[in-house]
N, C-alpha and C. Protein backbone atom coordinates (compact mmCIF):
# COMPACT_ATOMS: atom_id res chain seq x y z
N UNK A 1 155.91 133.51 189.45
CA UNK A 1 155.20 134.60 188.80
C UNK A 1 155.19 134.33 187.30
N UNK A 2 154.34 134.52 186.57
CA UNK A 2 154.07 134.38 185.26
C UNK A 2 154.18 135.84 184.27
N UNK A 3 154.81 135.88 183.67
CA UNK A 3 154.69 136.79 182.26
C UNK A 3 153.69 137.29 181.85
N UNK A 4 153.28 138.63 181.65
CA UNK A 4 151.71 139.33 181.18
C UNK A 4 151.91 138.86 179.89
N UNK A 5 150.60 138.12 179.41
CA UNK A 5 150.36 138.09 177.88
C UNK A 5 150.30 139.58 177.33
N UNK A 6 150.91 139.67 175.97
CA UNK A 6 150.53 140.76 175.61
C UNK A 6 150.51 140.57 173.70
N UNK A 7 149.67 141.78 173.54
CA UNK A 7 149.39 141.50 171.95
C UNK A 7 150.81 141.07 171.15
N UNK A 8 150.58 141.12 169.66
CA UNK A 8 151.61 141.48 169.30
C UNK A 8 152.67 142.28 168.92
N UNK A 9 151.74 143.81 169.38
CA UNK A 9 152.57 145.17 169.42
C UNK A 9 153.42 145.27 170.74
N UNK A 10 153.08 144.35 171.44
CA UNK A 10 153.59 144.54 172.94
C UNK A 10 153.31 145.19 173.44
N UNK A 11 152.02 145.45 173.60
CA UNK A 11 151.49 146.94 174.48
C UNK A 11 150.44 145.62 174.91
N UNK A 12 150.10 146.05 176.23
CA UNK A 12 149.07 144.81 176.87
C UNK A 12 147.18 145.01 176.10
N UNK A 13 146.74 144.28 175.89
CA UNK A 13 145.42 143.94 175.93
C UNK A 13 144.32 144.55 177.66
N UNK A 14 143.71 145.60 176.98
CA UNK A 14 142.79 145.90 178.19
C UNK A 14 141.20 145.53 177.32
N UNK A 15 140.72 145.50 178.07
CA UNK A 15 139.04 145.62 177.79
C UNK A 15 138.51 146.07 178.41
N UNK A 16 137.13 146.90 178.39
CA UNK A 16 136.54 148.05 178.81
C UNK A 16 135.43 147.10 178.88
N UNK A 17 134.46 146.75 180.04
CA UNK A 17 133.34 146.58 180.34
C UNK A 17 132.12 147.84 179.37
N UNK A 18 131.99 147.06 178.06
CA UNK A 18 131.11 148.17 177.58
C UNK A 18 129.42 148.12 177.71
N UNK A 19 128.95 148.37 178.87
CA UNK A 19 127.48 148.23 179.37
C UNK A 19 127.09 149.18 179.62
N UNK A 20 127.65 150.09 180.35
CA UNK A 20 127.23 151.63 180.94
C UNK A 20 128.37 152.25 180.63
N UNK A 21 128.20 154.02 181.25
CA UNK A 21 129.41 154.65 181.66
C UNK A 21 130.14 155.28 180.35
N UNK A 22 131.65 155.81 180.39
CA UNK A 22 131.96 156.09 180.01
C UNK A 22 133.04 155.24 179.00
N UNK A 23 132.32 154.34 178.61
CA UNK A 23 133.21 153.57 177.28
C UNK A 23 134.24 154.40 176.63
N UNK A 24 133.32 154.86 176.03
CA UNK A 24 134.22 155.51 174.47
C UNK A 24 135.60 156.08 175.40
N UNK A 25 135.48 157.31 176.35
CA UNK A 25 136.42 157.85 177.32
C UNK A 25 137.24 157.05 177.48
N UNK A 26 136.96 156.15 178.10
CA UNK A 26 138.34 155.17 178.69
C UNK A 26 138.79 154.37 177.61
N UNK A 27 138.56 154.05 176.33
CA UNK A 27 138.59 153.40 175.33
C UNK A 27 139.65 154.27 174.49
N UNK A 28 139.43 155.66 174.45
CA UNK A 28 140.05 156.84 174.34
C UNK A 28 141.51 156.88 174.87
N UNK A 29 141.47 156.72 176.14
CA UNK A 29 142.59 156.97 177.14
C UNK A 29 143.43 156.30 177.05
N UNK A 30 142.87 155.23 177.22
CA UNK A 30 143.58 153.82 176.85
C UNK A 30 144.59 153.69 175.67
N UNK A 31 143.68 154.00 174.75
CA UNK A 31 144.43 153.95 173.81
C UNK A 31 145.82 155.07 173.29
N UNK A 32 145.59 156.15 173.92
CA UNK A 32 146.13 157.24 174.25
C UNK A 32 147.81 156.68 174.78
N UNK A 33 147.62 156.09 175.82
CA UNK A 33 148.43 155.22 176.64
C UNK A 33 149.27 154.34 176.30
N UNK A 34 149.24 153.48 175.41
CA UNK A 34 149.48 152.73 174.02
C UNK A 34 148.92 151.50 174.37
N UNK A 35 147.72 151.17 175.28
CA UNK A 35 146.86 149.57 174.94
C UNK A 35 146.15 149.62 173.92
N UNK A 36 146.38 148.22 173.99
CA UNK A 36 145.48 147.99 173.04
C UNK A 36 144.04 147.38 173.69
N UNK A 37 143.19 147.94 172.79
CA UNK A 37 141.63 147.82 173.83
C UNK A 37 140.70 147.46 173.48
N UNK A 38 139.90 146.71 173.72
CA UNK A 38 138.80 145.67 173.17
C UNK A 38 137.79 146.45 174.40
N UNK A 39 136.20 146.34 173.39
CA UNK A 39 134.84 146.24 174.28
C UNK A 39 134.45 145.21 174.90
N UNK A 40 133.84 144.76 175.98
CA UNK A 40 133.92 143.54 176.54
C UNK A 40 132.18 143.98 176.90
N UNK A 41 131.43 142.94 175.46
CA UNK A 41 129.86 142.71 175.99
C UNK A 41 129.67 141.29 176.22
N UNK A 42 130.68 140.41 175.89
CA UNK A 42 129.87 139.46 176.35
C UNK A 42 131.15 138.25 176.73
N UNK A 43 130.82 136.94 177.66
CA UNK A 43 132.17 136.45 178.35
C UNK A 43 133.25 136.03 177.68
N UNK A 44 132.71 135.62 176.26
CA UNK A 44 133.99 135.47 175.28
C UNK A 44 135.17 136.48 174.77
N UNK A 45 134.43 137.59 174.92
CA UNK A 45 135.37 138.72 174.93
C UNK A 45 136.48 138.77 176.15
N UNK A 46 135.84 138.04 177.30
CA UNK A 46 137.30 138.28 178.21
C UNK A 46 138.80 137.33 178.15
N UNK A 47 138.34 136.71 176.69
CA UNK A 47 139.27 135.59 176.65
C UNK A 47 140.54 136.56 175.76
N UNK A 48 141.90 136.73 176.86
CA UNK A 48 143.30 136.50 176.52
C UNK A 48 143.98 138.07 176.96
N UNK A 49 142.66 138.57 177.55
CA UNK A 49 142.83 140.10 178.14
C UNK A 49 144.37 140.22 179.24
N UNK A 50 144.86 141.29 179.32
CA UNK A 50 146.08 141.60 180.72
C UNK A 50 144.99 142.21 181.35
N UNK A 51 143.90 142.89 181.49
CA UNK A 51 143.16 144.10 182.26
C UNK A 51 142.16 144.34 182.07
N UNK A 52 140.81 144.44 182.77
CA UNK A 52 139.70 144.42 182.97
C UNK A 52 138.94 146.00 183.43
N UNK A 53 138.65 146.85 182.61
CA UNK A 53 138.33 148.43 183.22
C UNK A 53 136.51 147.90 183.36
N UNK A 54 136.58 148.53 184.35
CA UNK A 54 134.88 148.82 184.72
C UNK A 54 134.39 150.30 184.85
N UNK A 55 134.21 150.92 183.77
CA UNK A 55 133.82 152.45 183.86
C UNK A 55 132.59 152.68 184.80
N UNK A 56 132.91 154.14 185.34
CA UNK A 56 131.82 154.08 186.60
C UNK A 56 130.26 153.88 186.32
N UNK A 57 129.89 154.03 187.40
CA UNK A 57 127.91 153.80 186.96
C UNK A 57 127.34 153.74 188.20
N UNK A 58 126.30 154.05 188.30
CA UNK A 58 125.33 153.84 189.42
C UNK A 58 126.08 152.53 190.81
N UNK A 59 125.89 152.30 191.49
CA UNK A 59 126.38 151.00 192.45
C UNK A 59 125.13 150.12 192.27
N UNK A 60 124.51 150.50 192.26
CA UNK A 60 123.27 149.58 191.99
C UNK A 60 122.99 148.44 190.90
N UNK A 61 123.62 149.18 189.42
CA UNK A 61 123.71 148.73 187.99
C UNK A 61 124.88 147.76 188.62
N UNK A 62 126.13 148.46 189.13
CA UNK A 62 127.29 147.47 189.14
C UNK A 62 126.82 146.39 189.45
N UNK A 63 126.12 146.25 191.18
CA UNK A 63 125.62 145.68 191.83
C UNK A 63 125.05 144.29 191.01
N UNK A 64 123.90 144.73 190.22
CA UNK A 64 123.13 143.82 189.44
C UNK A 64 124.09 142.91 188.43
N UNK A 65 125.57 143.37 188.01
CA UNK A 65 125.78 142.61 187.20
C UNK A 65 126.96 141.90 187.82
């Protein structure tokens, strides 16, 4: 088993799929929580993440991406 990367506050790295949905909210929460939280528009952004949120949306939109 491997060790979660985590920032250097030690609170893990999440990113929020920011395309649809309720971004800001879970971006909110998150942070609330003590992650630390990045928008994730494009694949370079998923580089060094612990956690991947996909805020809800249509199944269809999901679907397509």
């Amino acid at each position: 088993m491997t060790a979660t990367p985590r920032t250097r506050s030690g609170s893990p790295l999440v990113g929020v799929l920011a395309l649809q949905g309720g971004v800001r909210e879970h971006v909110e929460l998150l942070t609330r929580l003590g992650a630390t939280v990045r928008a994730v528009r494009r694949p370079e952004d998923l580089t060094g993440l612990d956690a991947l949120v996909l805020p809800g949306g249509e199944s269809s939109v999901m679907d397509r991406l």
